[in-house]
Each structure stands twice: as structure tokens, then as C-alpha cells.
N, C-alpha and C. Protein backbone atom coordinates (compact mmCIF):
# COMPACT_ATOMS: atom_id res chain seq x y z
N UNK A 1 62.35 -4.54 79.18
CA UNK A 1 62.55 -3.72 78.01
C UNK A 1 63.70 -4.26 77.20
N UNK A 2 63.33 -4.20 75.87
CA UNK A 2 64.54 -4.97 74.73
C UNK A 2 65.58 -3.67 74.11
N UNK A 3 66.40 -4.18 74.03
CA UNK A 3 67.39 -3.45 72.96
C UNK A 3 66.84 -3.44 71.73
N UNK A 4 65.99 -1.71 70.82
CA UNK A 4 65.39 -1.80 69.79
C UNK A 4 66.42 -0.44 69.20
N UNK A 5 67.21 -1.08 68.22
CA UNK A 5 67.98 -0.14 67.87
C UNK A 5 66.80 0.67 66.44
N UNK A 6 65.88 -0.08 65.87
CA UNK A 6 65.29 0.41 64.93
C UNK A 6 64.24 1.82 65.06
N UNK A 7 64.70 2.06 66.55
CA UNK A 7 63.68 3.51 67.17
C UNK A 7 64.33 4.78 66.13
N UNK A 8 63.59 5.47 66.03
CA UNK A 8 63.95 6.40 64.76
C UNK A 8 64.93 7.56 65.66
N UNK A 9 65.48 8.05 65.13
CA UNK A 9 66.54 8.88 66.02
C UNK A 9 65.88 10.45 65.50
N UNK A 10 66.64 11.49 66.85
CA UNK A 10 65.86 12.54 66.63
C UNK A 10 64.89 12.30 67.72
N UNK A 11 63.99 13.74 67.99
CA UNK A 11 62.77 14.16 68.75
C UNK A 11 62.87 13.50 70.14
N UNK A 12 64.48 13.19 70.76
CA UNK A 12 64.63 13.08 71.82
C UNK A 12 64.66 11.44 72.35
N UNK A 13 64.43 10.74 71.07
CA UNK A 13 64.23 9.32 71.60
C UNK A 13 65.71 8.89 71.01
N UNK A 14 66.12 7.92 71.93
CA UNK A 14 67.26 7.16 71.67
C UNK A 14 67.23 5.69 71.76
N UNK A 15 67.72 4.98 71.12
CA UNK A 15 67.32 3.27 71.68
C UNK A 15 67.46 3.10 72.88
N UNK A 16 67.11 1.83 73.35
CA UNK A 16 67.28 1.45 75.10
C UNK A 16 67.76 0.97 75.34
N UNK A 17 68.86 0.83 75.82
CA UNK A 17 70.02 -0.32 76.18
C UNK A 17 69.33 -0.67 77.45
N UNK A 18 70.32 -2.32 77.29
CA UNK A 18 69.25 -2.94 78.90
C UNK A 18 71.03 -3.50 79.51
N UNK A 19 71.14 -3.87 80.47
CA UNK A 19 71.83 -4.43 81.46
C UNK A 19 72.42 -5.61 80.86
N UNK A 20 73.79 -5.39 80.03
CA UNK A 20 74.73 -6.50 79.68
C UNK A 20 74.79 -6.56 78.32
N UNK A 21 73.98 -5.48 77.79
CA UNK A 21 74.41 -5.60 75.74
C UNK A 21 75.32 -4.84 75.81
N UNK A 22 75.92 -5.39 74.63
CA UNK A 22 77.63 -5.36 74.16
C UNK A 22 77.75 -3.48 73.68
N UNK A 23 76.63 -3.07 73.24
CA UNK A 23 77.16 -1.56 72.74
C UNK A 23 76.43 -0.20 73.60
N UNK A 24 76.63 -0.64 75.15
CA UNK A 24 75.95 0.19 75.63
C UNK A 24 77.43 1.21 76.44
N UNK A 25 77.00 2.40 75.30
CA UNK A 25 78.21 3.17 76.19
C UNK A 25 78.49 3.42 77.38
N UNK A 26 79.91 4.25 77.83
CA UNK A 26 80.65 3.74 78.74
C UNK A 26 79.90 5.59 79.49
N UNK A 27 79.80 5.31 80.89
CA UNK A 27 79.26 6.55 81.82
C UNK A 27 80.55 7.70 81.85
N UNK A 28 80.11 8.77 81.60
CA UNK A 28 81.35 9.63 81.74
C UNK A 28 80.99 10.87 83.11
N UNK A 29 81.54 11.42 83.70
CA UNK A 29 81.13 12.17 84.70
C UNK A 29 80.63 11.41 85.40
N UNK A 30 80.43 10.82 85.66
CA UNK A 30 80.29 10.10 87.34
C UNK A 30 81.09 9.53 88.24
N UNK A 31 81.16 10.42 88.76
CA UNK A 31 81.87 9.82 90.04
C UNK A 31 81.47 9.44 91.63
N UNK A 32 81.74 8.83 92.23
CA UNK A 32 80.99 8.15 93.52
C UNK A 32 82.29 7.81 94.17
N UNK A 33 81.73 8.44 95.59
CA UNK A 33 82.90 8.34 96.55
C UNK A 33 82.24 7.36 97.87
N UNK A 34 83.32 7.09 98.52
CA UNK A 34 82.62 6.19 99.40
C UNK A 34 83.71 5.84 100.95
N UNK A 35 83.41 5.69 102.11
CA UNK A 35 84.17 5.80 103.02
C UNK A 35 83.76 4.29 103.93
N UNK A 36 84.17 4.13 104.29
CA UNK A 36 84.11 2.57 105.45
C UNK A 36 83.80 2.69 106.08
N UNK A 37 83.62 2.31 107.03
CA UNK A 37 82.38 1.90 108.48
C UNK A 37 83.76 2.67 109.35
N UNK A 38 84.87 1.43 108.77
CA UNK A 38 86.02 1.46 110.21
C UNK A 38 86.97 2.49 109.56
N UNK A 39 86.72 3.47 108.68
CA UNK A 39 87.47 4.49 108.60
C UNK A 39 86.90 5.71 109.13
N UNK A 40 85.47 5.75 109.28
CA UNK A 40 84.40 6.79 110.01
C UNK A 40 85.07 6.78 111.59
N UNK A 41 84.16 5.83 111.67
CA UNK A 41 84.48 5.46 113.16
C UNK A 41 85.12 4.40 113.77
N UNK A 42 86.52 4.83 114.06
CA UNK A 42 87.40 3.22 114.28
C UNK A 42 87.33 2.66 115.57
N UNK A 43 86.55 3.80 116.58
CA UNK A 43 86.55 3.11 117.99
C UNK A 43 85.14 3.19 118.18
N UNK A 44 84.70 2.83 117.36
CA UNK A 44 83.52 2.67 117.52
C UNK A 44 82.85 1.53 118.31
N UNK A 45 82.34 1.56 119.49
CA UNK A 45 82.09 0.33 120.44
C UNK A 45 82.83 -0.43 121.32
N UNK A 46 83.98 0.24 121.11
CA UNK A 46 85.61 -0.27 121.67
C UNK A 46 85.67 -0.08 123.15
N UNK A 47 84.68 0.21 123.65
CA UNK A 47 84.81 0.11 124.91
C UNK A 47 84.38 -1.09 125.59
N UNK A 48 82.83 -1.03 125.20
CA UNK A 48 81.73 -2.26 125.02
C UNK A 48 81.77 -3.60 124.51
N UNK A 49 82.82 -3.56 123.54
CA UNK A 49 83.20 -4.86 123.29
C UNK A 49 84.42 -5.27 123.85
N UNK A 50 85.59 -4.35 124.23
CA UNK A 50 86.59 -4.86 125.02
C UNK A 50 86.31 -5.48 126.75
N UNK A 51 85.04 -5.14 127.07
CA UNK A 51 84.61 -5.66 128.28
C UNK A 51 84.03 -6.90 128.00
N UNK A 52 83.37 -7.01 126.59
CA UNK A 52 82.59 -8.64 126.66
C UNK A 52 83.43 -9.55 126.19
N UNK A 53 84.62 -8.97 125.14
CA UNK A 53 85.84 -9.73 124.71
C UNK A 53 86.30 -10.45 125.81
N UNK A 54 86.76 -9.44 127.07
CA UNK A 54 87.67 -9.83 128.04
C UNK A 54 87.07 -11.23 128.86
N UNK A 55 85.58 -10.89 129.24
CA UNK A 55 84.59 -11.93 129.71
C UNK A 55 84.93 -12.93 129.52
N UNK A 56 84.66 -12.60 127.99
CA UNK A 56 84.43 -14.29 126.93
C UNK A 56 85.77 -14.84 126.76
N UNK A 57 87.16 -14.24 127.01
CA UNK A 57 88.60 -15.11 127.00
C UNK A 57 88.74 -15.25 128.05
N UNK A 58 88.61 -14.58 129.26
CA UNK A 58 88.70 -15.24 130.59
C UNK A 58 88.04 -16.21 130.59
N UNK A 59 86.55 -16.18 130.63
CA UNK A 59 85.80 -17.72 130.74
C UNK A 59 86.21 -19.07 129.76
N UNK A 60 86.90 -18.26 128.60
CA UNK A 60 87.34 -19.58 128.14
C UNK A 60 88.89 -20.17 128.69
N UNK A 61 89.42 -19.51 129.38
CA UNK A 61 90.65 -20.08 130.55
C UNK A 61 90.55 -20.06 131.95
N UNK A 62 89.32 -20.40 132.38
CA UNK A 62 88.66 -20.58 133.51
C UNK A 62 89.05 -21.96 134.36
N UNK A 63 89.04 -22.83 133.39
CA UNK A 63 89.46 -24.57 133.55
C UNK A 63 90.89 -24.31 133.73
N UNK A 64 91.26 -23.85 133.17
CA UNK A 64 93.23 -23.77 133.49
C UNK A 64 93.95 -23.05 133.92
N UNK A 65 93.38 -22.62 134.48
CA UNK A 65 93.97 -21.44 135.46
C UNK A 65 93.67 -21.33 136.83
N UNK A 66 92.57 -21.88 136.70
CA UNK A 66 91.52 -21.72 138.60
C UNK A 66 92.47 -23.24 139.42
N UNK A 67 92.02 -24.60 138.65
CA UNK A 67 92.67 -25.88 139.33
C UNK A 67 93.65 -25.77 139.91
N UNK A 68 94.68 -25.38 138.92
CA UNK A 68 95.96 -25.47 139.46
C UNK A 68 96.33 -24.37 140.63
N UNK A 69 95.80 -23.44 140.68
CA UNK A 69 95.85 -22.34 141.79
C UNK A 69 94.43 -23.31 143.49
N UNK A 70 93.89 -23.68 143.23
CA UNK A 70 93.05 -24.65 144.06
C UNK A 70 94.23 -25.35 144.47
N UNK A 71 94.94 -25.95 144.06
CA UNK A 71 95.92 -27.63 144.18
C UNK A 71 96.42 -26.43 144.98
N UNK A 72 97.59 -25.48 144.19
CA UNK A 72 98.32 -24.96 144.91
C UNK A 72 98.18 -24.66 146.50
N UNK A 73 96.83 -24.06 146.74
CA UNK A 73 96.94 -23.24 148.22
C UNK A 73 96.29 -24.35 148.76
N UNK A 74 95.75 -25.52 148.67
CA UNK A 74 95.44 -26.53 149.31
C UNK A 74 96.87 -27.02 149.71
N UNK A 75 97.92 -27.21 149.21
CA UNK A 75 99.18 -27.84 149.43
C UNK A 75 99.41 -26.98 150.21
N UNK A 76 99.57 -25.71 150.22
CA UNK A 76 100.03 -24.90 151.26
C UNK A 76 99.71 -24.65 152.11
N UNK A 77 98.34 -24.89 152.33
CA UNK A 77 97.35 -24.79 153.99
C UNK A 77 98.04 -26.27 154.61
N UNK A 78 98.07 -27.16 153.64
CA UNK A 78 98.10 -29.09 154.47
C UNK A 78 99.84 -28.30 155.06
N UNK A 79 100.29 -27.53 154.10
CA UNK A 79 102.08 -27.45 154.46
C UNK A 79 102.40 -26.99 155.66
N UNK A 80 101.29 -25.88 155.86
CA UNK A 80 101.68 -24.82 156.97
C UNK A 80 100.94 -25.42 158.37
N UNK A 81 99.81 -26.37 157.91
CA UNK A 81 99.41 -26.97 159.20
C UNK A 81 100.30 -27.85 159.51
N UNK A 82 101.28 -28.95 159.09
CA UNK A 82 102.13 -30.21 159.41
C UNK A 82 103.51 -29.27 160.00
């Protein structure tokens, strides 16, 4: 639909403004409210994901943490047997 300002005014018809012409007035009374996901519900899943969080950072310090505790009590079994 075009912007036809030549529509005769009166009997309820008004021209048609379309999406981005320069003289399409400004909305008055409207207002729209709106709330966030994480302002609704902030613990939302916080249980469920702090268990797969924990998973997934332990397993990613799995390599550096396990070896050196291996070395360790191996030294200490060879220690306590000599």
C-alpha cells in the first residue's frame, strides 16, 4: 500500500501512511511494558545447571589435578616400603 495523500478527507477515510514516510504522525497513548526473562525468574534452573557447570569445570581440570596426586602417593607407597 502507497502513501496517497490525494484520498478525499471526511467520511472516515484518512490517507495511508506506510512504514518509513517522513509525515507519519507520532503514536500517543501507548504504552508497553515489558520484564526480562532474568528479572521473572533469576534462579531459574540454578540448580540443574550448577550440577552440569560443576561436571564440565571439573572435567576440564581432570589432567592437572589427578597426575600429580598419582606421582604423589606412588612416591609415598615406594617411601614407606624402603
Amino acid at each position: 500500500m502507497e502513501y496517497n495523500e490525494n484520498l478525499p478527507k471526511g467520511l472516515g477515510r484518512e490517507p495511508v501512511y506506510c512504514w518509513g514516510h517522513k509525515n507519519v504522525p507520532k503514536q500517543v497513548g501507548i504504552t508497553s511494558y515489558t520484564l526480562s526473562p532474568n528479572r521473572s525468574r533469576p534462579m531459574a534452573h540454578a540448580f540443574h545447571r550448577a550440577i552440569f557447570n560443576t561436571f564440565r569445570r571439573s572435567k576440564a581440570q581432570f589432567l592437572y589435578v589427578v597426575p600429580p596426586f598419582v606421582v604423589a602417593w606412588l612416591l609415598m607407597s615406594w617411601a614407606n616400603q624402603r
